[in-house]
C-alpha atoms as a PDB file:
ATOM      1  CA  UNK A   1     115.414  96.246  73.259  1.00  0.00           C
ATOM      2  CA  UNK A   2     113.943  98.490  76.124  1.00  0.00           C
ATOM      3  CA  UNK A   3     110.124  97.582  76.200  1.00  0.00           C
ATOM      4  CA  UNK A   4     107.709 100.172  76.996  1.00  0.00           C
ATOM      5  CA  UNK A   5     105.419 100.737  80.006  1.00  0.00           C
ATOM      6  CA  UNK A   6     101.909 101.511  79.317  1.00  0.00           C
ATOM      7  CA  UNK A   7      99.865 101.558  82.848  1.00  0.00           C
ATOM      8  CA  UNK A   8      97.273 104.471  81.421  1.00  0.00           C
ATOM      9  CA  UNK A   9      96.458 106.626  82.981  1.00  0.00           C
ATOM     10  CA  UNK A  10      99.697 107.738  84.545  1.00  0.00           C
ATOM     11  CA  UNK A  11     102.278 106.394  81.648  1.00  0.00           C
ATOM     12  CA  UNK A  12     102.005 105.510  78.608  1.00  0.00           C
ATOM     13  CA  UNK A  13      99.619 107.331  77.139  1.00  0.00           C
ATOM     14  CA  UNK A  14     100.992 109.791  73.889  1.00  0.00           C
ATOM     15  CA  UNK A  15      99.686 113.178  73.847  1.00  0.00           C
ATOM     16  CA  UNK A  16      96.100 113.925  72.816  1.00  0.00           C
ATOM     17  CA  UNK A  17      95.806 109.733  73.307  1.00  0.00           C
ATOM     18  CA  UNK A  18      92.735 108.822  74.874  1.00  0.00           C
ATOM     19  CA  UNK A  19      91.609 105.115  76.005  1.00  0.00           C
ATOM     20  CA  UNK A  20      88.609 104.326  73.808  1.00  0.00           C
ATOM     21  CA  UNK A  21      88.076 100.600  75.521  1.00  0.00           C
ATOM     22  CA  UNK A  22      89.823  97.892  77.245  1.00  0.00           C
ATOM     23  CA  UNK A  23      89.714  94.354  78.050  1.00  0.00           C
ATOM     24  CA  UNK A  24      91.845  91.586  80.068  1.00  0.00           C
ATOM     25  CA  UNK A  25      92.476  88.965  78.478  1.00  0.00           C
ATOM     26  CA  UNK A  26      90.773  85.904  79.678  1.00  0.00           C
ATOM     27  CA  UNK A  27      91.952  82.465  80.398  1.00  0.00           C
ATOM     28  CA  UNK A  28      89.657  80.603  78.004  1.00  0.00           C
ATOM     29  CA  UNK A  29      88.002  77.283  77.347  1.00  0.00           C
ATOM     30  CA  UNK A  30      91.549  75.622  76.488  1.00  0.00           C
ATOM     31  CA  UNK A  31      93.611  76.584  79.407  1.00  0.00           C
ATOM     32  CA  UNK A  32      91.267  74.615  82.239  1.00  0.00           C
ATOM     33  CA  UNK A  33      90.418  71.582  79.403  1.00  0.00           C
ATOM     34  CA  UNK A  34      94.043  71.090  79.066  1.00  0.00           C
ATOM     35  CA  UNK A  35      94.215  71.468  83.014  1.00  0.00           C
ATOM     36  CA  UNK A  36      92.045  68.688  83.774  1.00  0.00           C
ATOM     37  CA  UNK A  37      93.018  66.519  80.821  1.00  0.00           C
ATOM     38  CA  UNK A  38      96.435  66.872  82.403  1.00  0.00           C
ATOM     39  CA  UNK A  39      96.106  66.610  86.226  1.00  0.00           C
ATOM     40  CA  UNK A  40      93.324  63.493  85.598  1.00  0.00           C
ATOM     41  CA  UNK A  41      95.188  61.308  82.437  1.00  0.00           C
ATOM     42  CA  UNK A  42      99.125  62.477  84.146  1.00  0.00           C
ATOM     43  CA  UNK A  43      97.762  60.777  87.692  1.00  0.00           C
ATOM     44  CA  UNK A  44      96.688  57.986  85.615  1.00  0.00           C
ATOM     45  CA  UNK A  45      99.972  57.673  83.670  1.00  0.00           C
ATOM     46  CA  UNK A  46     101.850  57.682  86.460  1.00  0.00           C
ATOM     47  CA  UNK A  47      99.513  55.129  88.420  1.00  0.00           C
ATOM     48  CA  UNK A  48      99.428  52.637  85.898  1.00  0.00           C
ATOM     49  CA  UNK A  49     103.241  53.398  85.072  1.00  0.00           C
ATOM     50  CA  UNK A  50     104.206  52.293  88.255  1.00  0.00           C
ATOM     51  CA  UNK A  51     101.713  49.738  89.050  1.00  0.00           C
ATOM     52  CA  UNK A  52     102.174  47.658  85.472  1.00  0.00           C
ATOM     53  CA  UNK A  53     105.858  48.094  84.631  1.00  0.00           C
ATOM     54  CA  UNK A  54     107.641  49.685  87.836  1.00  0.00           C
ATOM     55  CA  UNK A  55     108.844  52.211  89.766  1.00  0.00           C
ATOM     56  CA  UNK A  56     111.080  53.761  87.993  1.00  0.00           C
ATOM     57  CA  UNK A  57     108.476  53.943  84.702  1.00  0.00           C
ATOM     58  CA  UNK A  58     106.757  55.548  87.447  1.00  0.00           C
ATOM     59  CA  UNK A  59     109.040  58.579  87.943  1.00  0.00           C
ATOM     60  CA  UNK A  60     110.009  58.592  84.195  1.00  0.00           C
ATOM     61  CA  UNK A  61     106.316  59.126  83.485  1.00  0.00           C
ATOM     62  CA  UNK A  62     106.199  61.861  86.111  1.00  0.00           C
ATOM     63  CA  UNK A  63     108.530  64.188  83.808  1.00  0.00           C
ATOM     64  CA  UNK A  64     106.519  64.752  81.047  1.00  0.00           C
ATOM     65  CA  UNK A  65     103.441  65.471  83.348  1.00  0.00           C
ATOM     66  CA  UNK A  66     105.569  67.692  85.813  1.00  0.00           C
ATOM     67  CA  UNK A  67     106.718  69.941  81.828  1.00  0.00           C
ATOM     68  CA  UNK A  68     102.851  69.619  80.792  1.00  0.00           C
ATOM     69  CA  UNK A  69     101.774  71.489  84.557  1.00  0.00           C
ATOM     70  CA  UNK A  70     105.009  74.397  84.137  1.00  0.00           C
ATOM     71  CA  UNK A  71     103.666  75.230  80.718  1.00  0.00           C
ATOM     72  CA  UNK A  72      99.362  75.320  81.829  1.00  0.00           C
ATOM     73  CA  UNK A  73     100.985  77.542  84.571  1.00  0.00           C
ATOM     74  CA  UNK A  74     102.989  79.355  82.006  1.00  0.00           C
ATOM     75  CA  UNK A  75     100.240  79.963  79.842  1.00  0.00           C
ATOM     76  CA  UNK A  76      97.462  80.845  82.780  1.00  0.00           C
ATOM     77  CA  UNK A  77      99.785  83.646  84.347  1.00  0.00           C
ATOM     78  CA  UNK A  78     100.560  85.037  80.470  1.00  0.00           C
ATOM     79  CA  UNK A  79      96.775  84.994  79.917  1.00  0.00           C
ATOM     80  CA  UNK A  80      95.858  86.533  83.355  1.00  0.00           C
ATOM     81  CA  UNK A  81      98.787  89.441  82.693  1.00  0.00           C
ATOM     82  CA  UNK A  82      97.536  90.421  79.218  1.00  0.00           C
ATOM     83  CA  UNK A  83      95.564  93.191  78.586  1.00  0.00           C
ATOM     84  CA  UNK A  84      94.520  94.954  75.318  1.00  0.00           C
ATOM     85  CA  UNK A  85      94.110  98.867  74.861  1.00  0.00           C
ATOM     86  CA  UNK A  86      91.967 100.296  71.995  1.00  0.00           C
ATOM     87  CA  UNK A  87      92.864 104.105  71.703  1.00  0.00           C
ATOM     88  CA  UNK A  88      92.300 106.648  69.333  1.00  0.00           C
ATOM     89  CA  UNK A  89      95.714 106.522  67.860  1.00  0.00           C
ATOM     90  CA  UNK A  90      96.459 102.563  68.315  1.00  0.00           C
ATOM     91  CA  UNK A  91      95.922  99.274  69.114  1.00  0.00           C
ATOM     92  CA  UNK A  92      98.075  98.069  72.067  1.00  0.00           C
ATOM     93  CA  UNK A  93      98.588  94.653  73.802  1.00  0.00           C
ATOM     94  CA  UNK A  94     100.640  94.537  77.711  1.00  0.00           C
ATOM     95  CA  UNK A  95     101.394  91.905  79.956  1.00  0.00           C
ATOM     96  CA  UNK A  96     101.718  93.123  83.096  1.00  0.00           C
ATOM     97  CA  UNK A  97     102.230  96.906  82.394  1.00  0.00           C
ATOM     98  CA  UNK A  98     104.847  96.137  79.565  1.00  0.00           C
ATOM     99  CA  UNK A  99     104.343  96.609  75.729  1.00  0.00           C
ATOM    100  CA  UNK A 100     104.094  93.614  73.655  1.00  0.00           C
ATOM    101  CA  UNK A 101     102.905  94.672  71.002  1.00  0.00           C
ATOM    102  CA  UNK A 102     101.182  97.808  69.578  1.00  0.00           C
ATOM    103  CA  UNK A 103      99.981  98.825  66.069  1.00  0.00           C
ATOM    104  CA  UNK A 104      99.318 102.554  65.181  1.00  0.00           C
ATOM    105  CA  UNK A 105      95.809 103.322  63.539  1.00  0.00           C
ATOM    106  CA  UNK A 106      97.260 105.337  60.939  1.00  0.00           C
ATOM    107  CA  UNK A 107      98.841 102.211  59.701  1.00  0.00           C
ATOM    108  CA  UNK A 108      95.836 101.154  57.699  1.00  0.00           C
ATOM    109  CA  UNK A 109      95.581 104.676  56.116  1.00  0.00           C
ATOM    110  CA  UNK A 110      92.567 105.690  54.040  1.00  0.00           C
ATOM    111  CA  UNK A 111      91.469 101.856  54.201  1.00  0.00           C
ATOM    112  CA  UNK A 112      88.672 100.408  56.504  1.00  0.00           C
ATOM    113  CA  UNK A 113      90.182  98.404  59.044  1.00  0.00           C
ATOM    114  CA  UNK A 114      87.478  96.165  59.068  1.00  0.00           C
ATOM    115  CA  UNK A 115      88.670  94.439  56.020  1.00  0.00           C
ATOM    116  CA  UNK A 116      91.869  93.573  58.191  1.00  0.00           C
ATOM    117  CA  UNK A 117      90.082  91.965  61.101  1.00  0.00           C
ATOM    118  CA  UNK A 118      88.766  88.388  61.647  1.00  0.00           C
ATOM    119  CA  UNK A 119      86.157  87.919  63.695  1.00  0.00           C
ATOM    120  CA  UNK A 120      85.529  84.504  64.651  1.00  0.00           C
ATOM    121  CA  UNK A 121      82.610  83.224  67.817  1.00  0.00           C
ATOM    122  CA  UNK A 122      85.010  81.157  69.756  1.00  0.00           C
ATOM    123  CA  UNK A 123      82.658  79.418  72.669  1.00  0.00           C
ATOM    124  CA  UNK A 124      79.804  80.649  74.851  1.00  0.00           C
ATOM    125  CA  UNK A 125      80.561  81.463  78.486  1.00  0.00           C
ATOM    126  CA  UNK A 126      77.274  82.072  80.714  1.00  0.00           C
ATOM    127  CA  UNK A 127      75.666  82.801  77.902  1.00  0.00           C
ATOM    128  CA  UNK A 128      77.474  85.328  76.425  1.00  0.00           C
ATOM    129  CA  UNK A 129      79.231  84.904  73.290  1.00  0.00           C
ATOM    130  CA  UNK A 130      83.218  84.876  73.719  1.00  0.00           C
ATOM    131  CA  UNK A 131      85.004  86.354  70.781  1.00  0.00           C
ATOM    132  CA  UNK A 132      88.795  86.183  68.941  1.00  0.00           C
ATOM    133  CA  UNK A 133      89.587  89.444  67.198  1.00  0.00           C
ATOM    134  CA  UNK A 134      92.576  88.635  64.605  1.00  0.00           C
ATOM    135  CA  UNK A 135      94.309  91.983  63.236  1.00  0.00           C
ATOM    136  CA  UNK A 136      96.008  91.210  60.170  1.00  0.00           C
ATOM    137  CA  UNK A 137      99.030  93.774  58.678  1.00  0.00           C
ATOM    138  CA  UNK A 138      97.859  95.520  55.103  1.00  0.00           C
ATOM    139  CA  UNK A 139     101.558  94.686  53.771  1.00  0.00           C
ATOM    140  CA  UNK A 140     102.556  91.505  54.741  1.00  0.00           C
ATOM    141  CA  UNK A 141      98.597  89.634  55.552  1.00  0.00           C
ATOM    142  CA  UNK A 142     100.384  88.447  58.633  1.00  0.00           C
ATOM    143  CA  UNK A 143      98.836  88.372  62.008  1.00  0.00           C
ATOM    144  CA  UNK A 144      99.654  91.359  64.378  1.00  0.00           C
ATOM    145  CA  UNK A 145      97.329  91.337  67.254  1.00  0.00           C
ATOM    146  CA  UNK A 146      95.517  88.243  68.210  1.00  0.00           C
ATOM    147  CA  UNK A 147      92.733  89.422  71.069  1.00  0.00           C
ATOM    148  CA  UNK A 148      91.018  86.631  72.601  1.00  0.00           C
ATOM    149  CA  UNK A 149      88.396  85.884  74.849  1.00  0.00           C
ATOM    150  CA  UNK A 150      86.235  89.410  74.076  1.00  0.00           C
ATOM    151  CA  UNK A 151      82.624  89.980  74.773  1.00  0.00           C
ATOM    152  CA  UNK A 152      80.225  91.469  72.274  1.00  0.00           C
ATOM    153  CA  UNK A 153      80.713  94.970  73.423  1.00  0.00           C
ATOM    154  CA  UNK A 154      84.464  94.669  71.826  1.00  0.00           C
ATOM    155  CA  UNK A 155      83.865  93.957  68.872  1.00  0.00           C
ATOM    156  CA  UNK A 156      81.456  96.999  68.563  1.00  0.00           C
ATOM    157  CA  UNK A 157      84.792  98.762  69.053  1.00  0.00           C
ATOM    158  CA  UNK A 158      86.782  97.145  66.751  1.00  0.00           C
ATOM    159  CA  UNK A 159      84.195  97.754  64.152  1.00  0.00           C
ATOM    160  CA  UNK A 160      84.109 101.612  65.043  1.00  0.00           C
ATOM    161  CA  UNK A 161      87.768 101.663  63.655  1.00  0.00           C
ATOM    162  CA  UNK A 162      88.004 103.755  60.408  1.00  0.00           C
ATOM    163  CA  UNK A 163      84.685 104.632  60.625  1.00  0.00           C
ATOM    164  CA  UNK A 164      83.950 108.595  61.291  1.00  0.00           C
ATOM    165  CA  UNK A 165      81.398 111.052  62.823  1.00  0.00           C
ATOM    166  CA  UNK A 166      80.607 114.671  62.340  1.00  0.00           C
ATOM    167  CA  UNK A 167      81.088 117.466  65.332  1.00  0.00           C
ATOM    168  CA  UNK A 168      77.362 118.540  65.247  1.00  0.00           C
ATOM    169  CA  UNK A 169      78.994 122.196  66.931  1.00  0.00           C
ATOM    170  CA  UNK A 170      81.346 122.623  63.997  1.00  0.00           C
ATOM    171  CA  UNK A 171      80.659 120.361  61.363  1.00  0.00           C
ATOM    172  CA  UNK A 172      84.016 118.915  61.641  1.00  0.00           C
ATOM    173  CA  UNK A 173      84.617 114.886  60.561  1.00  0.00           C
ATOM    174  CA  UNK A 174      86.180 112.945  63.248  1.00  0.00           C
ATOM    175  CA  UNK A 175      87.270 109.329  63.878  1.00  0.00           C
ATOM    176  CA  UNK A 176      84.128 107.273  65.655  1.00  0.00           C
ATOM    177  CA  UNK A 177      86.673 106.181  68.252  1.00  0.00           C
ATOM    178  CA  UNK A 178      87.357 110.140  70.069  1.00  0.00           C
ATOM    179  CA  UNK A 179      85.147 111.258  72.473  1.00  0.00           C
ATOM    180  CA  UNK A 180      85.834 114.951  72.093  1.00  0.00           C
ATOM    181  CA  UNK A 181      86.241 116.779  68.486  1.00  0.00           C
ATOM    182  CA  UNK A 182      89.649 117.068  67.145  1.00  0.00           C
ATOM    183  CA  UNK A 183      88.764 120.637  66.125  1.00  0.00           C
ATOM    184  CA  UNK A 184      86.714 122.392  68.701  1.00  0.00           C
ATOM    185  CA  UNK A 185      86.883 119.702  71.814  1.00  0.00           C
ATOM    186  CA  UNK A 186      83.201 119.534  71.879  1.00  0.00           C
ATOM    187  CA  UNK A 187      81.682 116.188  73.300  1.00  0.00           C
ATOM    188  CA  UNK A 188      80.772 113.721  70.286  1.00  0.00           C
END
């Protein structure tokens, strides 16, 4: 399967589409904890391994430390390379400028999408609250999109979803997510 590039504004983008927000994904509290816990108790392994039972415990010990720093690396350049796309049609996650996965607004039908999401506080960087957004299919209750790492100001978003304004030019109702009206392209 052919995946999809979406690198808005110049591809991607369907027609009538417009970007409502987006986000990077960031690395985390559990990326650099597992970093340190790694580099600090895998030195230590390998010290002691060596020191207390040999040389060759020593490079045997190295292995599993040498697969635990490939995967934090793994997982650091996945995190860095995702972004998520909130539009007025659908929900789309890239890494690098590749689809990985998208879900189509329309999906939910009539039905608040609010009552698919999970919004949980994850940890508090600077300050600021850090956020994971869980969007959960209305058929199958399984997770679809798992956005972590978000500020405040996306979950606002999210929670626009489903929701609707009126065109105050032509009385027309429109999802809270467009920026011009569906019916007479005035500015909402």
């Amino acid at each position: 399967m052919k995946s999809m590039r979406f690198n808005p504004p110049t591809e991607g983008l369907q027609q009538d589409e417009n970007i409502v927000w987006a986000r990077k994904q960031g690395i985390g509290f559990w990326i650099p904890f597992f970093a340190i816990f790694v580099g600090v108790g895998g030195f230590l392994l390998i010290i002691f391994s060596s020191v207390f039972v040999g040389q060759v415990a020593g490079l045997i010990a190295m292995v599993p430390v040498l697969i635990a720093i490939f995967l934090l690396i793994r997982a650091f350049i996945n995190a860095v390379r995702t972004k998520f796309f909130l539009t007025n049609k659908r929900i789309v996650q890239t890494r690098g400028r590749n689809i990985v996965n998208e879900v189509s607004l329309s999906r939910f039908g009539d039905r608040p999408l609010k009552q698919f999401l999970e919004i949980k506080r994850d940890y508090t960087h600077n300050g600021e609250a850090r956020y994971v957004i869980r969007i959960f299919d209305p058929v199958s209750a399984e997770t679809i999109i798992d956005c972590k790492d978000l500020d405040k100001n996306s979950v606002e978003a999210f929670e626009k979803i489903g929701k609707e304004t009126r065109c105050r030019y032509c009385d027309t109702k429109n999802s809270a997510l467009n920026a011009r009206c569906g019916y007479c392209g005035a500015p909402l």
